[in-house]
Protein backbone atom coordinates (compact mmCIF):
# COMPACT_ATOMS: atom_id res chain seq x y z
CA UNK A 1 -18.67 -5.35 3.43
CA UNK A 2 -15.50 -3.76 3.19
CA UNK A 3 -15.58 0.31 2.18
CA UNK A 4 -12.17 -0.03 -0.40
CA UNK A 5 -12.15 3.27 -2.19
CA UNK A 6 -14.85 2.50 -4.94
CA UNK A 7 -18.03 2.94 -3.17
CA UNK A 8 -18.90 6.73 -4.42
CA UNK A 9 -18.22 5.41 -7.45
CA UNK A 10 -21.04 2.49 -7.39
CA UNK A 11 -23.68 4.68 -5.54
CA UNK A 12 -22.94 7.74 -8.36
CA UNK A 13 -23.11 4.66 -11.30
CA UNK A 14 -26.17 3.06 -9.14
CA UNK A 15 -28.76 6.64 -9.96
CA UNK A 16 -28.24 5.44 -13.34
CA UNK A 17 -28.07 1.83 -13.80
CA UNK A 18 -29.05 -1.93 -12.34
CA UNK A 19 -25.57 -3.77 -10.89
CA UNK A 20 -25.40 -6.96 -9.14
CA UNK A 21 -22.99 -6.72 -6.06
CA UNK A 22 -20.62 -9.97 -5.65
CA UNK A 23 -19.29 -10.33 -2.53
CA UNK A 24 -16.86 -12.93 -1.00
CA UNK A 25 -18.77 -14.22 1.53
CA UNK A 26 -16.42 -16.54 2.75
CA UNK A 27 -13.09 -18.18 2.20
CA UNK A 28 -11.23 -20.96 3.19
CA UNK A 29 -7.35 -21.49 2.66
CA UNK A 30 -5.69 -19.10 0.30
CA UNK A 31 -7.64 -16.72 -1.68
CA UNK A 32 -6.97 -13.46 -3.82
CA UNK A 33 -9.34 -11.19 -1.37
CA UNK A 34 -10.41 -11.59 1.78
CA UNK A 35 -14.33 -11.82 2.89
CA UNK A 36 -15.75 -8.69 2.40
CA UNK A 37 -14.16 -7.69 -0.57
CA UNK A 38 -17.12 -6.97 -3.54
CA UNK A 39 -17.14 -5.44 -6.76
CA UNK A 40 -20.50 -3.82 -8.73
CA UNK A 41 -20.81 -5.44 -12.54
CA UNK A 42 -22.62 -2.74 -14.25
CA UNK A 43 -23.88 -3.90 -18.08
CA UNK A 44 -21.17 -1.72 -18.97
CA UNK A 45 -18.39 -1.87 -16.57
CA UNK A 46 -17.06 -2.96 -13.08
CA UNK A 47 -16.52 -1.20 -10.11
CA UNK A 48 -14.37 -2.86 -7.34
CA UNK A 49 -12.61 -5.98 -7.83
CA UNK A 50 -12.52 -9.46 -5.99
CA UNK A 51 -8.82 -10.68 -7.47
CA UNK A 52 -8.94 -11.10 -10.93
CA UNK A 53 -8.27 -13.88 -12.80
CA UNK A 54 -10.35 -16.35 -14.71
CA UNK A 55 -12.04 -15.87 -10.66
CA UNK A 56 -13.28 -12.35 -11.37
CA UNK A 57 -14.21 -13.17 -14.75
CA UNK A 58 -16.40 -15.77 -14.29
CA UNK A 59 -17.93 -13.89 -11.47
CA UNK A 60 -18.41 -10.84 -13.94
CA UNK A 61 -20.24 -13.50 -16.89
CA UNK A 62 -22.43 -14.78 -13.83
CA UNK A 63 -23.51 -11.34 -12.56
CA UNK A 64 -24.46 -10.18 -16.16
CA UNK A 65 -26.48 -13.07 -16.91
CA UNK A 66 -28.36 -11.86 -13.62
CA UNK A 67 -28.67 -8.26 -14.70
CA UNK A 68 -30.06 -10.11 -18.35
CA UNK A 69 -32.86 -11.85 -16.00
CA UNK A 70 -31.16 -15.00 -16.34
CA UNK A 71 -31.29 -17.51 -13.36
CA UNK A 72 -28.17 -17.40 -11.36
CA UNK A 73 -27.42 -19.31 -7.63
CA UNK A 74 -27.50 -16.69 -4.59
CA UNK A 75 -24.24 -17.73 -3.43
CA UNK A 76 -21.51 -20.63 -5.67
CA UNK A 77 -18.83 -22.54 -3.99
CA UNK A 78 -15.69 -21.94 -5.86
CA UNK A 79 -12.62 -24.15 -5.77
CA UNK A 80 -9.01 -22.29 -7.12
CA UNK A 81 -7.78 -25.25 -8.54
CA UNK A 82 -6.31 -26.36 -11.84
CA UNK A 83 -9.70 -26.22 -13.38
CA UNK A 84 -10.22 -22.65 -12.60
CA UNK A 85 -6.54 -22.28 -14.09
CA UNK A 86 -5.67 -20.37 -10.54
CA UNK A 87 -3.12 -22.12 -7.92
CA UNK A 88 -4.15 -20.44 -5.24
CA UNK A 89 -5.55 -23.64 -3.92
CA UNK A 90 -8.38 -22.48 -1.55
CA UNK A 91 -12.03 -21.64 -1.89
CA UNK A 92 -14.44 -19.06 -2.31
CA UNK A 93 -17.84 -18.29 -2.03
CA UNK A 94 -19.29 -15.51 -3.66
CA UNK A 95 -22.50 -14.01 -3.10
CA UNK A 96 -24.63 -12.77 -5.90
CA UNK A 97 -26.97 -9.65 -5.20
CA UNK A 98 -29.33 -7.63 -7.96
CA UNK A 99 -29.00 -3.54 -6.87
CA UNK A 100 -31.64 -0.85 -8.14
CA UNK A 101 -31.48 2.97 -7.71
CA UNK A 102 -34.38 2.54 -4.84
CA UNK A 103 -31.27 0.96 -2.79
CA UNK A 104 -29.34 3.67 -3.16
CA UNK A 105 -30.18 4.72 0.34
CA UNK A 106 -29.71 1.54 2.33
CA UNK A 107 -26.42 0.78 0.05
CA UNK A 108 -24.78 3.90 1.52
CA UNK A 109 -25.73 3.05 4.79
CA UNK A 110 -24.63 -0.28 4.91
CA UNK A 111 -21.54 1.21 3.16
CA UNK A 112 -21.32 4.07 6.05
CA UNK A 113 -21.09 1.30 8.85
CA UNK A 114 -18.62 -0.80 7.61
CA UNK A 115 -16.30 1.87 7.28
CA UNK A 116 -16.36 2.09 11.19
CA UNK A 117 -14.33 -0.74 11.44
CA UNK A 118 -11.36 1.13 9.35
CA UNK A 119 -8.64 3.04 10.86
CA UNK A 120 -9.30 6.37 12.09
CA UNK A 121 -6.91 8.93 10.57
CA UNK A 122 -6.76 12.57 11.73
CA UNK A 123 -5.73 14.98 8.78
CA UNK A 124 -4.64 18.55 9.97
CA UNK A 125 -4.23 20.78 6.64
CA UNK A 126 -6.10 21.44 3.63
CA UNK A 127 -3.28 23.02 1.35
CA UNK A 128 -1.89 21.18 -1.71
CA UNK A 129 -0.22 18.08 -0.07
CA UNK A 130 -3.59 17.84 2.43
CA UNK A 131 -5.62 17.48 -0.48
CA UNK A 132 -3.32 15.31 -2.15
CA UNK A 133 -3.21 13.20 0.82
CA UNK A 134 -7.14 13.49 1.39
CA UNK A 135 -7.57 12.52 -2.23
CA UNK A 136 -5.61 8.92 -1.93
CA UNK A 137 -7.26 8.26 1.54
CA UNK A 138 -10.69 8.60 -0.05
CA UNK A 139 -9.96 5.43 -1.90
CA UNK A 140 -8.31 3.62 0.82
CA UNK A 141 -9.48 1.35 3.80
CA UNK A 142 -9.49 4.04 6.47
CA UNK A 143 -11.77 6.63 7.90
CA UNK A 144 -10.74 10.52 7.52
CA UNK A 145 -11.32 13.19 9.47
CA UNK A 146 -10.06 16.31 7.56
CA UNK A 147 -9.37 19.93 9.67
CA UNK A 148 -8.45 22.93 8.51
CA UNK A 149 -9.22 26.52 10.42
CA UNK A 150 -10.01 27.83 7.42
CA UNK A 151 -13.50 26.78 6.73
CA UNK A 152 -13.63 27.46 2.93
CA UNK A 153 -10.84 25.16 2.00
CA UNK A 154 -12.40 22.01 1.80
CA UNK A 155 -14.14 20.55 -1.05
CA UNK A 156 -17.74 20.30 -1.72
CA UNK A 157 -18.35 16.12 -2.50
CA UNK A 158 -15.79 14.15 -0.18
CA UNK A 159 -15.49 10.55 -0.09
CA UNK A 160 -17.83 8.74 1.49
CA UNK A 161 -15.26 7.76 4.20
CA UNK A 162 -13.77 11.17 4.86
CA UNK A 163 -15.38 14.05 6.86
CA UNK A 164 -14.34 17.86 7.23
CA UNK A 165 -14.23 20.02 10.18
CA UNK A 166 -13.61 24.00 10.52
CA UNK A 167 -11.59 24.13 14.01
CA UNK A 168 -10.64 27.78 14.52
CA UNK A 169 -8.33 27.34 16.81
CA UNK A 170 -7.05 24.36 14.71
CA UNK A 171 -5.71 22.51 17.74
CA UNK A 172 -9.35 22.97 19.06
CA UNK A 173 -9.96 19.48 17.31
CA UNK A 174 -7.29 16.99 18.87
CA UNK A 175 -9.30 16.67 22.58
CA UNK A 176 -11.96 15.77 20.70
CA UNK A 177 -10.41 13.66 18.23
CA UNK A 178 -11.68 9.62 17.46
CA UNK A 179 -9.16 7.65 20.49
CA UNK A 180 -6.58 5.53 18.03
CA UNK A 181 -6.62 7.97 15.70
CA UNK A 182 -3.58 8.66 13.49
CA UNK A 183 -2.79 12.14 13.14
CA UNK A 184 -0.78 13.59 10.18
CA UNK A 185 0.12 17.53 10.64
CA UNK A 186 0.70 19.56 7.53
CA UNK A 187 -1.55 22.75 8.43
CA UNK A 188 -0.57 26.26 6.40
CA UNK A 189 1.70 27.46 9.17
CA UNK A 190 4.61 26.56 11.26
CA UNK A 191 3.01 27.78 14.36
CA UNK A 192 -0.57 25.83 13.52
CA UNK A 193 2.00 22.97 13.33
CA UNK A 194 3.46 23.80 16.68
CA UNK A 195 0.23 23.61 18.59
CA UNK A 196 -1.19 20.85 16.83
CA UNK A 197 1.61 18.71 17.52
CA UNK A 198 1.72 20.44 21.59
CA UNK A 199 -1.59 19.67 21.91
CA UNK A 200 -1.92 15.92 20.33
CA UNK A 201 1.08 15.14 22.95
CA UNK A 202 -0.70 16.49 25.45
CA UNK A 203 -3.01 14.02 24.63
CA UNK A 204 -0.94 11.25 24.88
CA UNK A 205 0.20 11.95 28.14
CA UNK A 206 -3.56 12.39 29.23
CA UNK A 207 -4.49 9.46 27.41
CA UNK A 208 -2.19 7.48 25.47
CA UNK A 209 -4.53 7.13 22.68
CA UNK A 210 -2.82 8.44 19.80
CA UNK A 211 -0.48 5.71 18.33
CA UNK A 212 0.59 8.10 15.22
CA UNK A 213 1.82 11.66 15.30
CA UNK A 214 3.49 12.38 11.84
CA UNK A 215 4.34 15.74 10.78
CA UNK A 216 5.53 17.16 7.44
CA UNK A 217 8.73 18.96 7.49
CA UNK A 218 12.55 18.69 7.09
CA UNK A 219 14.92 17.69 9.76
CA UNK A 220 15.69 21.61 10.45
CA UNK A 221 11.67 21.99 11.01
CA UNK A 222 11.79 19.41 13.77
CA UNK A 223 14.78 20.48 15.60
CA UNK A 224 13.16 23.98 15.82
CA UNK A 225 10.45 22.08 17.18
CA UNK A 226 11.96 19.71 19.68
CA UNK A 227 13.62 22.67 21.18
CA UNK A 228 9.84 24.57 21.54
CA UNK A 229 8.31 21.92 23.01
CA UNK A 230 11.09 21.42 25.51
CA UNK A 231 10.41 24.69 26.50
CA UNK A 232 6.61 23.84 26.88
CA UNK A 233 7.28 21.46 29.49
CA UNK A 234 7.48 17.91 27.14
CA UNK A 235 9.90 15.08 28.16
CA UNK A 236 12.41 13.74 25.36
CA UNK A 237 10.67 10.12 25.63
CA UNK A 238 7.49 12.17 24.93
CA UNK A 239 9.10 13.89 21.71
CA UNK A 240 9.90 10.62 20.64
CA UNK A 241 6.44 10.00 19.54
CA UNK A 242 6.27 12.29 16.52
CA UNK A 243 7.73 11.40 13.14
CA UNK A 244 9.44 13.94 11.16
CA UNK A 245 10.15 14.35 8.57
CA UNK A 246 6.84 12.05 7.91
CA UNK A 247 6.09 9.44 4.58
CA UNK A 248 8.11 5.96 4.18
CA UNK A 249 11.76 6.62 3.26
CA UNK A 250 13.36 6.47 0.24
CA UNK A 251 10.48 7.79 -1.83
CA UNK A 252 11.86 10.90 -3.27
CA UNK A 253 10.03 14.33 -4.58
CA UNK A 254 8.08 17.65 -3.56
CA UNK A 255 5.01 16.96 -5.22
CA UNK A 256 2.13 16.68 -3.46
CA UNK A 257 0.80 13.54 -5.04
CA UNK A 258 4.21 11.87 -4.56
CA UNK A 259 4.11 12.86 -0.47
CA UNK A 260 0.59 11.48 -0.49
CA UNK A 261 1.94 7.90 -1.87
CA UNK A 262 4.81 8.10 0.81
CA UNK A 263 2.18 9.07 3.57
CA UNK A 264 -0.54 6.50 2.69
CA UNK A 265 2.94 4.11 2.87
CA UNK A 266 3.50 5.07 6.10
CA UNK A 267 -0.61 4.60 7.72
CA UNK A 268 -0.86 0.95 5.84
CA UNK A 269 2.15 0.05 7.21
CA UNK A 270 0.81 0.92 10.64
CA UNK A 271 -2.21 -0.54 9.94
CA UNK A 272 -1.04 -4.01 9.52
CA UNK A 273 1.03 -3.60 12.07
CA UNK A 274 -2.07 -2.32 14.82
């Protein structure tokens, strides 16, 4: 079962209410969502989504006849053909499953290890764009781990898929850091920066198991940088490695929710590309 970025949302609404959990089970040809994919009907709304379409809401009138104690099949073959009034022209087989609040516990773990299949992503910095960026992650296909040395600055319920860690020093954190991990740098200060980034390259020469250094900053920022870590000992082809400024190009603005966008950009793209 894929993580997506709804499951807080369906163990939170779960405490409170019955859902049936459809899951793709399978598909062959095209289809809107890969196997995996699931969404919770609730009596009273949906969490998650399979595609859409006449698809999703048939799904939706089958799992609510379940949650009414109606008989419903375990699992349906689904053609998306001209009779579903979908071209996609493949199949689909959805799996039907009734959820209590006394699964609660074995929901979240099955949740818990599917997520270790996601990209690991290392987030240094828990100021305005970190939380920004934390925020968005928590609803995306990838696994978190947040650090900030100042242990107060993280929030008190994270995302299922994102954990925090007090590292004081900060750069403490990058020996031990998940290998393929992919490290964004945006800590409170220029020199945290500086030895996060020293010590992640480090790394790479020790390891080569960091396929992602991005850091925030201008242009200026990173010259001052190349120029430190020359002095540090670091090769140019080494340097090379780090992106700054970081976020796709092209998206323009200072806000933090509008770096986050341009950051999460940046980690999908080298997601389907890994």
């Amino acid at each position: 079962m894929n993580l997506g970025g709804h499951a807080d949302e369906l163990l939170r609404r779960l405490a409170a209410a019955d859902a049936v959990l459809v899951r793709v089970g399978r598909t062959q040809g095209s289809a809107p969502r890969e196997a995996g994919t699931w969404m919770a009907v609730f009596a009273d709304a949906l969490v998650g989504t399979i595609g859409g379409g006449r698809l999703e809401h048939d799904a939706v009138a089958d799992a609510r006849a379940l949650l009414a104690g109606q008989p419903v099949e375990a699992e349906r073959r689904i053609a998306l053909g001209p009779s579903l009034g979908q071209c996609c022209g493949g199949v689909v087989w959805l799996r039907y499953e009734r959820l209590q609040a006394g699964d609660h516990a074995r929901l979240r773990a099955q949740l818990s290890e599917a997520a270790q299949g996601h990209m690991p992503v290392a987030l240094f910095g828990g100021g305005h764009v970190g939380a920004a960026i934390a925020r968005l992650l928590g609803t995306l296909p990838v696994r978190t781990h947040w650090i900030d040395s100042r242990d107060e600055i993280f929030p008190q319920d994270l995302p299922l898929n994102l954990r925090s860690e007090h590292s004081e020093p900060v750069q403490g954190a990058v020996p031990t850091l998940e290998p393929g991990s992919h490290v964004l740098i945006m800590s409170f200060s220029h020199a945290e920066d500086l030895d996060i980034v020293a010590a992640c390259l480090k790394r790479r020469r020790e390891r080569a198991d960091l396929p992602f250094i991005g850091l925030i900053g201008s242009q200026t920022k990173w010259a001052t940088f190349r120029h430190r870590l020359e002095a540090r000992g670091f090769r140019a082809d080494e340097l090379a490695a780090v992106t700054c400024p970081i976020g796709v190009p092209g998206v323009v603005g200072k806000e933090p929710e509008v770096i986050a966008v341009a950051v999460a950009a940046q980690l999908l793209q080298q997601r389907v590309q890994g």
